[in-house]
Structure formats: C-alpha cells, structure tokens
N, C-alpha and C. Protein backbone atom coordinates (compact mmCIF):
# COMPACT_ATOMS: atom_id res chain seq x y z
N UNK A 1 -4.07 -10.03 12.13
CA UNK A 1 -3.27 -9.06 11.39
C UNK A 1 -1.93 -8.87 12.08
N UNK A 2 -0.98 -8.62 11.45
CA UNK A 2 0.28 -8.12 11.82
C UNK A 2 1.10 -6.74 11.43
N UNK A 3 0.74 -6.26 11.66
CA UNK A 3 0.84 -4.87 11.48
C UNK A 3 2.76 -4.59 10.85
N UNK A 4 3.32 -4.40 9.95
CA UNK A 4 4.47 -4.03 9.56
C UNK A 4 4.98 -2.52 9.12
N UNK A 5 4.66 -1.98 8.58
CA UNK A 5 4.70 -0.98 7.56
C UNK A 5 5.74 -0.21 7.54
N UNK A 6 6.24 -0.99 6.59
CA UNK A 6 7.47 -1.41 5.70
C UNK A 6 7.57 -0.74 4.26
N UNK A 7 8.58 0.12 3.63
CA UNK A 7 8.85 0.30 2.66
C UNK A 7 8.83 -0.83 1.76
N UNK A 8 8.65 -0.93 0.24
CA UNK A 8 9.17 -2.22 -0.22
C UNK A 8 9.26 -1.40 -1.54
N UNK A 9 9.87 -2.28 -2.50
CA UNK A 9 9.93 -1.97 -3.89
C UNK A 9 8.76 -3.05 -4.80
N UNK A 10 7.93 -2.34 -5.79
CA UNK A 10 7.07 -3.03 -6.34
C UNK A 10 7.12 -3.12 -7.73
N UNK A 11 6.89 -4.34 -8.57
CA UNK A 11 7.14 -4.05 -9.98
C UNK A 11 5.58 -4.25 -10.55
N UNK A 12 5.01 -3.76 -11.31
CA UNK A 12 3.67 -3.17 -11.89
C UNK A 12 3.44 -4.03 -13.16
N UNK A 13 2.24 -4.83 -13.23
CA UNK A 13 1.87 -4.61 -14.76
C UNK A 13 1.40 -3.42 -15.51
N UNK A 14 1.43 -3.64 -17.06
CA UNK A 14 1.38 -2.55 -17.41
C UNK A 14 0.04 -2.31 -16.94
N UNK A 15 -0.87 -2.57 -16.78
CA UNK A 15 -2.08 -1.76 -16.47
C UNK A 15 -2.48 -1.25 -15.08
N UNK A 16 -0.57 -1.30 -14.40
CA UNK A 16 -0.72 -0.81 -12.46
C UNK A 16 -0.90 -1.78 -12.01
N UNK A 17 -1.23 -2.80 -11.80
CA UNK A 17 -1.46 -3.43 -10.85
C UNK A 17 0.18 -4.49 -10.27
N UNK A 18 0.23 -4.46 -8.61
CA UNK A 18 1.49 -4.98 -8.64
C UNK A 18 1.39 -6.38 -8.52
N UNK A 19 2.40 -6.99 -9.34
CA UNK A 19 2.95 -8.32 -9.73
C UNK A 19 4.09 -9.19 -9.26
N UNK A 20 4.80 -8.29 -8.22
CA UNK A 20 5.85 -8.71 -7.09
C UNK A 20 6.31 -7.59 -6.44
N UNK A 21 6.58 -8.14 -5.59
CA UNK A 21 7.42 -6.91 -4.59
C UNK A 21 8.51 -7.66 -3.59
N UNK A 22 9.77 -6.27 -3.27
CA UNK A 22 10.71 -7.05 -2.72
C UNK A 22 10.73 -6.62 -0.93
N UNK A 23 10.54 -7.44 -0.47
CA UNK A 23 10.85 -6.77 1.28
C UNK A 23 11.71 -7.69 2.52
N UNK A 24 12.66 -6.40 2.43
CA UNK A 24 13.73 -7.47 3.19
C UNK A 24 14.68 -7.63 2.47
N UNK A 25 15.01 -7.84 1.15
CA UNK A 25 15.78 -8.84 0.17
C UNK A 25 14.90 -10.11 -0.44
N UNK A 26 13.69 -10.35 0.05
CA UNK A 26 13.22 -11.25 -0.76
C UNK A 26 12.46 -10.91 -1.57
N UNK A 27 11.70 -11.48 -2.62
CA UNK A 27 11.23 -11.49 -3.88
C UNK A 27 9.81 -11.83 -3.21
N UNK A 28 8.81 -11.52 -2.97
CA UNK A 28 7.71 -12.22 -3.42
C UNK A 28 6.39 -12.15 -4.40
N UNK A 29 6.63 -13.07 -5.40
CA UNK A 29 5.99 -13.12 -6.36
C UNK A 29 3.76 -12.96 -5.91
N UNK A 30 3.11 -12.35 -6.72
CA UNK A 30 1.72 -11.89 -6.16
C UNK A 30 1.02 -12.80 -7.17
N UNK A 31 0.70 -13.37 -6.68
CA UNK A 31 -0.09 -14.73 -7.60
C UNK A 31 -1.63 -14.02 -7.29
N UNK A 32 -2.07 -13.43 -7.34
CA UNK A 32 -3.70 -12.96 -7.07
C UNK A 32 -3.85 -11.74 -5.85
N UNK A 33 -4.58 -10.08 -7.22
CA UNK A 33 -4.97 -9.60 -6.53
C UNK A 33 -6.52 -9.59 -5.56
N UNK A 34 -6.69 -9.78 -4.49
CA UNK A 34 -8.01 -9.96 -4.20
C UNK A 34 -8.82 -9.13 -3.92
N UNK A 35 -8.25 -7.33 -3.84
CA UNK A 35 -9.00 -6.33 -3.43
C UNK A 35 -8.41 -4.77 -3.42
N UNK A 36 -8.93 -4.15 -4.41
CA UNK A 36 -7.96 -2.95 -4.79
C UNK A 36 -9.24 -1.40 -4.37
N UNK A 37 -8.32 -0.49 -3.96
CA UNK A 37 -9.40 0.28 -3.38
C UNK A 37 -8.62 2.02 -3.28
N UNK A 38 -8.90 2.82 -2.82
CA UNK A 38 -8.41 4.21 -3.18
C UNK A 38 -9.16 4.86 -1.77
N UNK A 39 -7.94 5.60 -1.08
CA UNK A 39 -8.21 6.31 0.13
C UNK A 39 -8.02 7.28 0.17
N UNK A 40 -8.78 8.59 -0.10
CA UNK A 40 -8.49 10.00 0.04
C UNK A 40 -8.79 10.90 1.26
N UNK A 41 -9.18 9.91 2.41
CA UNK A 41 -9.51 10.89 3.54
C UNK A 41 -8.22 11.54 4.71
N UNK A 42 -8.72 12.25 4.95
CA UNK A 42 -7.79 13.17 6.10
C UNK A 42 -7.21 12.03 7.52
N UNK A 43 -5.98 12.65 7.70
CA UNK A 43 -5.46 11.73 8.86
C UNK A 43 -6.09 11.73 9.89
N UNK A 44 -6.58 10.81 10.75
CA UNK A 44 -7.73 10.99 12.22
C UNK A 44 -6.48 11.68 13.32
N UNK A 45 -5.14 11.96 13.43
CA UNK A 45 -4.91 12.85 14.19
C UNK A 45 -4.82 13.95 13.80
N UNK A 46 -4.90 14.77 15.29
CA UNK A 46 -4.12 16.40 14.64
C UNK A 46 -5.71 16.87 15.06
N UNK A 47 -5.50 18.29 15.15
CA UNK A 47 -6.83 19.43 15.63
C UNK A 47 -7.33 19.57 14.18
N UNK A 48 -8.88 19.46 14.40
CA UNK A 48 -9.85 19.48 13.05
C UNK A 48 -9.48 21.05 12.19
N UNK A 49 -9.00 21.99 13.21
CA UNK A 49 -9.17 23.14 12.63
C UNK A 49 -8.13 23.23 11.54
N UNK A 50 -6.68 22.27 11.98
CA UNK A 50 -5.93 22.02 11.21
C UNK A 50 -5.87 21.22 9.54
N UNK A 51 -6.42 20.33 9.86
CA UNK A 51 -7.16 19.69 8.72
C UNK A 51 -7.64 20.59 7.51
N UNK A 52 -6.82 20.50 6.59
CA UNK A 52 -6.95 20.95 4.98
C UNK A 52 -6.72 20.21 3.96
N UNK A 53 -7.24 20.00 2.78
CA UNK A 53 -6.88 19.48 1.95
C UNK A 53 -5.61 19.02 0.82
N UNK A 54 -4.47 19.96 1.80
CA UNK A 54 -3.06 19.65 1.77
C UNK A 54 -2.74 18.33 2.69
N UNK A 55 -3.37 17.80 3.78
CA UNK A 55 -3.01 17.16 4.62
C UNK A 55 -3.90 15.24 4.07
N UNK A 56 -4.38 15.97 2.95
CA UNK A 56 -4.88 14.82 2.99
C UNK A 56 -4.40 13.44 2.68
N UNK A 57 -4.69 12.45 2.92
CA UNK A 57 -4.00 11.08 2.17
C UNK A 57 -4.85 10.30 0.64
N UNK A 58 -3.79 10.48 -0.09
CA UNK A 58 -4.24 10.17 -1.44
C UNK A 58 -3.45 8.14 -1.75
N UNK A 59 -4.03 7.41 -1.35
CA UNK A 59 -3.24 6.05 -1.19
C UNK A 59 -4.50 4.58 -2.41
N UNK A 60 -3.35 4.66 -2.83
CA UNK A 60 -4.23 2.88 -3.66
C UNK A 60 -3.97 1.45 -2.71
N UNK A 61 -4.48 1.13 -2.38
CA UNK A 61 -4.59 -0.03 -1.45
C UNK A 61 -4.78 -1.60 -2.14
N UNK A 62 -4.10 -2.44 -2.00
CA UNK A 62 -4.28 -3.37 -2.63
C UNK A 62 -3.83 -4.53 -1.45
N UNK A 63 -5.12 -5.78 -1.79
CA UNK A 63 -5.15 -6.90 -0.80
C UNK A 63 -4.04 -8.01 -2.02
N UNK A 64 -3.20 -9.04 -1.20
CA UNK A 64 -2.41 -9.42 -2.37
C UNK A 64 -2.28 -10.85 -1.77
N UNK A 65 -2.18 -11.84 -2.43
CA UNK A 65 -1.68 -13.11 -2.24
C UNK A 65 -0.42 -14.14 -3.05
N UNK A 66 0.22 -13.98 -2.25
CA UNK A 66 1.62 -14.49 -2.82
C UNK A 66 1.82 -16.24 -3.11
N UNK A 67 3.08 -16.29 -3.93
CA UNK A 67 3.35 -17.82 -4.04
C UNK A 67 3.03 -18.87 -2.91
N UNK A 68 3.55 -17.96 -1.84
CA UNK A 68 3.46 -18.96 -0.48
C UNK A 68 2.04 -19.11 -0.25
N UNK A 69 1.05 -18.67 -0.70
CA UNK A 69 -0.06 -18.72 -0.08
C UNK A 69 -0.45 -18.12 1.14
N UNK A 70 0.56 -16.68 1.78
CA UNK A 70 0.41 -15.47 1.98
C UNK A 70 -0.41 -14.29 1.99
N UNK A 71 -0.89 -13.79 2.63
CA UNK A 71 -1.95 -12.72 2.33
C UNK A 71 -1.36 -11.29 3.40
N UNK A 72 -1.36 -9.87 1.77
CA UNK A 72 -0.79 -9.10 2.61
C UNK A 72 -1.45 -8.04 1.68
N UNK A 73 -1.47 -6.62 2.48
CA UNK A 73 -2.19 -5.61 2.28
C UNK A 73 -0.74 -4.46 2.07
N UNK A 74 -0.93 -3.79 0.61
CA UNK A 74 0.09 -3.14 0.20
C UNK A 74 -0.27 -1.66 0.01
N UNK A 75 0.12 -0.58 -0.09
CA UNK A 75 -0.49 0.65 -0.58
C UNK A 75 0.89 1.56 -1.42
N UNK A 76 0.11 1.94 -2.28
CA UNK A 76 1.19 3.03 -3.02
C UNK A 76 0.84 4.66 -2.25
N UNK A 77 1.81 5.76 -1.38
CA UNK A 77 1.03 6.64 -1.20
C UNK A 77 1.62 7.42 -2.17
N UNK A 78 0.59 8.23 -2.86
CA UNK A 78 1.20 8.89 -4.19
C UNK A 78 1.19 10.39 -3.86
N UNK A 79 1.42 10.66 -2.24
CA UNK A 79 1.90 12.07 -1.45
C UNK A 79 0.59 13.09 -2.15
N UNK A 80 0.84 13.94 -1.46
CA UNK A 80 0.34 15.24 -2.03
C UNK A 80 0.86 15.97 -3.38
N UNK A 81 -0.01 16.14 -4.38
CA UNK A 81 0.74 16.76 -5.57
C UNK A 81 1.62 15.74 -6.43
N UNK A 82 1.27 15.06 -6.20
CA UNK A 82 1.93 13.58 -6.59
C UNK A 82 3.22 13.93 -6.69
N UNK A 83 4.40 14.67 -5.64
CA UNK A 83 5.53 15.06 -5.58
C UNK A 83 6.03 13.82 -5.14
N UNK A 84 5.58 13.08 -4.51
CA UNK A 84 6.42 11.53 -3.31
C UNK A 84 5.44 10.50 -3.88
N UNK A 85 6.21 9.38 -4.94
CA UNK A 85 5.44 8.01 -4.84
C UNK A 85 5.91 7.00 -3.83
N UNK A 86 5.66 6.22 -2.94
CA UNK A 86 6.50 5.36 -2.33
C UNK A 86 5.22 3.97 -2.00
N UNK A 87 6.04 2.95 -2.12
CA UNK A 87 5.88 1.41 -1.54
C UNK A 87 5.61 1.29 -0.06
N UNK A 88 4.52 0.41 0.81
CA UNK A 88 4.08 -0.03 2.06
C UNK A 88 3.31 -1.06 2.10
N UNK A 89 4.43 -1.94 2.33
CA UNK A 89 3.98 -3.21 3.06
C UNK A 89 3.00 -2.76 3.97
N UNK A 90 1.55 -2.85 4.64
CA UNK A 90 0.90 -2.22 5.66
C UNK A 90 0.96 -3.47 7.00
N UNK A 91 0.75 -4.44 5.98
CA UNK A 91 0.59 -5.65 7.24
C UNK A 91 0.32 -6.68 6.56
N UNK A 92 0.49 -8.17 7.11
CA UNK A 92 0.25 -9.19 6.78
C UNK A 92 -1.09 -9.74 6.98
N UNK A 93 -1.88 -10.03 6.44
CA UNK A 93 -3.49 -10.82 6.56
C UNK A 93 -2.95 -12.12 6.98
N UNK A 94 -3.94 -12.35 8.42
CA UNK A 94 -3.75 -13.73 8.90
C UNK A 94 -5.13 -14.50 9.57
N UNK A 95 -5.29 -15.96 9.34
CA UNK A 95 -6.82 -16.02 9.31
C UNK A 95 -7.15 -17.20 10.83
C-alpha cells in the first residue's frame, strides 16, 4: 500500500458510482469497480468520553481499477449533516 490522501475530483455514473477521477492534473479513467463499502464509525483518536455522534465518520469507500491496470482505494466523505462532500484518493493498492 501507499498511503496518499489526496483530494481529487470525481465524475459519477448516474447510479453514483465513480467512472474517473482527476489527481494531480491527470485523468484517470476507472475501468472496474472491485469493492464498494460504507463507514460510519467514530475516529479511533481523541478521549472516549469525547466521542459523540457528531464526531462520527460517514464515508463510501470504493476499491477502483484504472486504464493502467492500477489499483486504488477512493472515498467520498459526505461530512456530518451532509454539509461537506469531498473527494480522497486514500492510497494506491499494490500487490
């Protein structure tokens, strides 16, 4: 793994799922999603007492494989209150 986590911009089919994304300035096209998944648990830092359900992480996770034959792990976090959508490259899959 290579750990990045990176903003990127993502373009969606209509039924959500992403179909390219740009990072860096480049384009890379997602030729196959291989693993889509949904994370709602609390951040492991910080004092438990602190921990509320404001703090939690609400994220869609998706495993992705590009033209190059590439493998990379993307997430949308759709913030709390769905006030903040944003793009994350998380890291590159390497075998």
């Amino acid at each position: 793994m290579i750990f990045i986590c990176e903003r990127i911009n993502v373009s969606l089919s209509e039924d959500g799922f992403p179909l390219e994304f740009v990072w860096k300035g480049v384009s890379r096209k997602i030729v196959k999603v291989e693993r889509g998944w949904q994370e709602y648990g609390l951040p492991k830092s910080g004092s438990p007492k602190r921990q509320t359900w404001l703090l939690r992480r609400h994220r869609n996770y998706f495993q992705v494989r590009t033209e190059e034959e590439r493998r990379f792990q993307i997430y949308m976090d759709r913030g709390s209150r769905g006030l903040r959508r944003e793009w994350i490259l998380e890291q590159e899959l390497v075998d």
